[in-house]
C-alpha atoms as a PDB file:
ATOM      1  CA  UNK A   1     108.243  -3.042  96.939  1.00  0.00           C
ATOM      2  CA  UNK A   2     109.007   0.468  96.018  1.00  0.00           C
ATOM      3  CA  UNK A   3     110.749  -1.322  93.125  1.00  0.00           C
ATOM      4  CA  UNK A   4     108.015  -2.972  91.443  1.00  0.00           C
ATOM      5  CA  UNK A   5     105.676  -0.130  92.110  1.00  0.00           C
ATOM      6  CA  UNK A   6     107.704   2.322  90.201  1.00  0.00           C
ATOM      7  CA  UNK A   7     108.145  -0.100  87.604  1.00  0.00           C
ATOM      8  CA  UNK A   8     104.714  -0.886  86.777  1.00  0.00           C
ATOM      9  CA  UNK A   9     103.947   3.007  86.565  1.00  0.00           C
ATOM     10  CA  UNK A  10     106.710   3.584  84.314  1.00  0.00           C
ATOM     11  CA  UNK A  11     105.202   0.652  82.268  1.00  0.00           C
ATOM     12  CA  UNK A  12     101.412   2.570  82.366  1.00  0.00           C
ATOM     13  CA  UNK A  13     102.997   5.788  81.263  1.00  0.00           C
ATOM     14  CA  UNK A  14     104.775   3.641  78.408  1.00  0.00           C
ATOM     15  CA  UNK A  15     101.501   2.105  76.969  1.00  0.00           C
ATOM     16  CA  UNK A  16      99.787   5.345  77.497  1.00  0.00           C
ATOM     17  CA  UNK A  17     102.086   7.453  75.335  1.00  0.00           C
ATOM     18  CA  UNK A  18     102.588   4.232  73.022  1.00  0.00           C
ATOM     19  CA  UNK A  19      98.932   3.070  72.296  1.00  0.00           C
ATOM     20  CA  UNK A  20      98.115   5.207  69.303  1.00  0.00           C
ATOM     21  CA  UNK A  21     100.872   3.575  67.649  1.00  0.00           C
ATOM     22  CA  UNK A  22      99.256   0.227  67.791  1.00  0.00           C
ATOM     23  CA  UNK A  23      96.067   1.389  66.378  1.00  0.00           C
ATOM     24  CA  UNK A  24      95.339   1.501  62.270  1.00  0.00           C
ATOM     25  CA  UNK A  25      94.700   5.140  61.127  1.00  0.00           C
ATOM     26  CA  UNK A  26      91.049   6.010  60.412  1.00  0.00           C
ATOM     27  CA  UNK A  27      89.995   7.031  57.129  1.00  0.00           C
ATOM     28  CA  UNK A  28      86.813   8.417  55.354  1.00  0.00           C
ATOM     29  CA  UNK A  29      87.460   5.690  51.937  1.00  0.00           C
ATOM     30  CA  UNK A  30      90.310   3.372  50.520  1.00  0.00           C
ATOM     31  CA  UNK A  31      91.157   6.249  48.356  1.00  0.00           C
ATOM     32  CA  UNK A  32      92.314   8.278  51.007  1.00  0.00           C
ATOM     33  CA  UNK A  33      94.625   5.078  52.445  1.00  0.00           C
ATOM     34  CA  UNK A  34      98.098   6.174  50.958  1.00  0.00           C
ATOM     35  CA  UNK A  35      98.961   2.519  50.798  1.00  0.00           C
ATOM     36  CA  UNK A  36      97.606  -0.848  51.123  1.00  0.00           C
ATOM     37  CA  UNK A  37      96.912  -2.176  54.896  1.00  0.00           C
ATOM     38  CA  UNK A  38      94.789  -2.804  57.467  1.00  0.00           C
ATOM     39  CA  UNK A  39      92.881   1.189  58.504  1.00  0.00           C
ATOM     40  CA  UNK A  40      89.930   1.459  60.391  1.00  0.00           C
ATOM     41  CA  UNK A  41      86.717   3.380  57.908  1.00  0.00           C
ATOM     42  CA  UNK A  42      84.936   5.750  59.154  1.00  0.00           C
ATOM     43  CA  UNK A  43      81.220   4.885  58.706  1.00  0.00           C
ATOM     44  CA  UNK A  44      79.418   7.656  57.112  1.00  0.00           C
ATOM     45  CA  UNK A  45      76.615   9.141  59.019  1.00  0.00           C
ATOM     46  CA  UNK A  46      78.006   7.460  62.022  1.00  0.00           C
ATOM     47  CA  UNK A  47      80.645   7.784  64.887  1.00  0.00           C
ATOM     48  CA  UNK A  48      81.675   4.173  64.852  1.00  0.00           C
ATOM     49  CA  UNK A  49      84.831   2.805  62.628  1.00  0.00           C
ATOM     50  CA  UNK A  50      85.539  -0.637  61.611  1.00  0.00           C
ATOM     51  CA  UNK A  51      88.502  -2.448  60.362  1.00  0.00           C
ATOM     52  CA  UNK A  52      89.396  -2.955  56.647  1.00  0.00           C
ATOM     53  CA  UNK A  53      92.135  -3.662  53.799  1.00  0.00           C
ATOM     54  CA  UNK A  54      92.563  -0.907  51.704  1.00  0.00           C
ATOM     55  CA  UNK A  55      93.987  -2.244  48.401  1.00  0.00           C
ATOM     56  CA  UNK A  56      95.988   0.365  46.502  1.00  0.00           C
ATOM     57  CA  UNK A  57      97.817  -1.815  43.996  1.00  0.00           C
ATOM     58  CA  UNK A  58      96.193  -1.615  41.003  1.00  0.00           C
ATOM     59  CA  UNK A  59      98.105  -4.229  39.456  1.00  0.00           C
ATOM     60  CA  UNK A  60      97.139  -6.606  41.128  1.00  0.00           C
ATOM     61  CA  UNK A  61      93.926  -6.131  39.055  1.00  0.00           C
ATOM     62  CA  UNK A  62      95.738  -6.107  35.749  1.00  0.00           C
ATOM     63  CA  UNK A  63      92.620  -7.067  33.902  1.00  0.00           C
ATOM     64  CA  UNK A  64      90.804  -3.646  35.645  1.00  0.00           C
ATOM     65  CA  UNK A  65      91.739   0.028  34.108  1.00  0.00           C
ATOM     66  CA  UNK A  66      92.822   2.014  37.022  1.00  0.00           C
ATOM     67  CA  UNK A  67      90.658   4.768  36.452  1.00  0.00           C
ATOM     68  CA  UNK A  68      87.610   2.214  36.484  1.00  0.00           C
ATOM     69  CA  UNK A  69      89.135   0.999  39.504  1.00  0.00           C
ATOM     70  CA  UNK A  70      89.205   4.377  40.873  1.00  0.00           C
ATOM     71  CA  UNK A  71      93.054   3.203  42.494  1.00  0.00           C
ATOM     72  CA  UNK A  72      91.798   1.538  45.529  1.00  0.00           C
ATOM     73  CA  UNK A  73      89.789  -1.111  46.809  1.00  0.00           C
ATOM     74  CA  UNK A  74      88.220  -2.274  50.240  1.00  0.00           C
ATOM     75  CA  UNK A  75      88.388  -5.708  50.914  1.00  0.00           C
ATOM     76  CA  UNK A  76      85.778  -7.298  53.373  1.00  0.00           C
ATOM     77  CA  UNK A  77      87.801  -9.645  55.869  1.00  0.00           C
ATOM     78  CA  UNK A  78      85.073 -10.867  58.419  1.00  0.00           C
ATOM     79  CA  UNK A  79      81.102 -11.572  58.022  1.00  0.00           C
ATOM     80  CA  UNK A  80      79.289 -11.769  61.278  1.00  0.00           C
ATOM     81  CA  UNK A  81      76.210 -13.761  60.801  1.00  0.00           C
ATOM     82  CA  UNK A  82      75.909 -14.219  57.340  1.00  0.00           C
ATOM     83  CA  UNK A  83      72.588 -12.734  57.081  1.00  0.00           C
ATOM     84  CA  UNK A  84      73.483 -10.188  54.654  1.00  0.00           C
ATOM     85  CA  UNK A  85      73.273 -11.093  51.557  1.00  0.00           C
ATOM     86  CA  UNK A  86      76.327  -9.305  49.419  1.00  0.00           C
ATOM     87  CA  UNK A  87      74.517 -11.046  46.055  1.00  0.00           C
ATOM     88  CA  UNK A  88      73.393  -7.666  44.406  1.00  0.00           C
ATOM     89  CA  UNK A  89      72.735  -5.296  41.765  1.00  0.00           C
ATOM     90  CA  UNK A  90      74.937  -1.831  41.531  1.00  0.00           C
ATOM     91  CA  UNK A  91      72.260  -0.082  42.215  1.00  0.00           C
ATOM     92  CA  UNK A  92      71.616  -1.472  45.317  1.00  0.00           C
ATOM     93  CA  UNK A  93      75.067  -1.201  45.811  1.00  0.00           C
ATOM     94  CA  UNK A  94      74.881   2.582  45.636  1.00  0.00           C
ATOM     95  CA  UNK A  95      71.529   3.064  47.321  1.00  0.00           C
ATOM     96  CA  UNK A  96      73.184   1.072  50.607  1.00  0.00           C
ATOM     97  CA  UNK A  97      71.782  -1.685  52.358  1.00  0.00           C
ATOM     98  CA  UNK A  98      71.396  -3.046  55.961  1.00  0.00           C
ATOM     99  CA  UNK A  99      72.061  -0.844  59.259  1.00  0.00           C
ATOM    100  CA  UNK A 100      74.988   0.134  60.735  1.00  0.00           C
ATOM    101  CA  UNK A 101      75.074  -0.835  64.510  1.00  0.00           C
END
């Protein structure tokens, strides 16, 4: 019906307009997230984004000076495989590791 038809475009237009709102905003590092949450990093080098927890409380790492902290901190929430091994040196650390697909 002419009902249901206009409904269900009214609907599209809805999520259309609405759908940015849903999705976390992208950053470049946790130290540009103004608070903690969920964002989606910007891969350096690289069009593709993933999803992260920026942690901005520092004191939640009481035992951490801030500015050694730097004021943020990424969290990794998911592993894929497992075949990365996150075991390593800060220099290694720094240099990078693995390939970003």
């Amino acid at each position: 019906t002419n009902f249901s038809k206009s409904i269900s475009e009214r609907l599209a237009i809805l999520e259309e307009r609405t759908k940015h709102l849903a999705q976390p905003p992208v950053i470049d590092s946790c130290s540009g997230a103004p608070t903690t949450g969920t964002y989606q990093l910007r891969l350096p080098l690289s069009t593709v984004s993933v999803p992260v927890v920026c942690e901005t409380n520092s004191s939640l790492f009481s035992n951490i000076e801030s500015d050694t902290a730097g004021g943020a901190w990424l969290v990794f929430q998911q592993r894929l495989d497992g075949s990365v091994n996150f075991g390593r040196s800060g220099s290694e650390y720094r240099g990078g590791f693995g390939t970003v697909d």
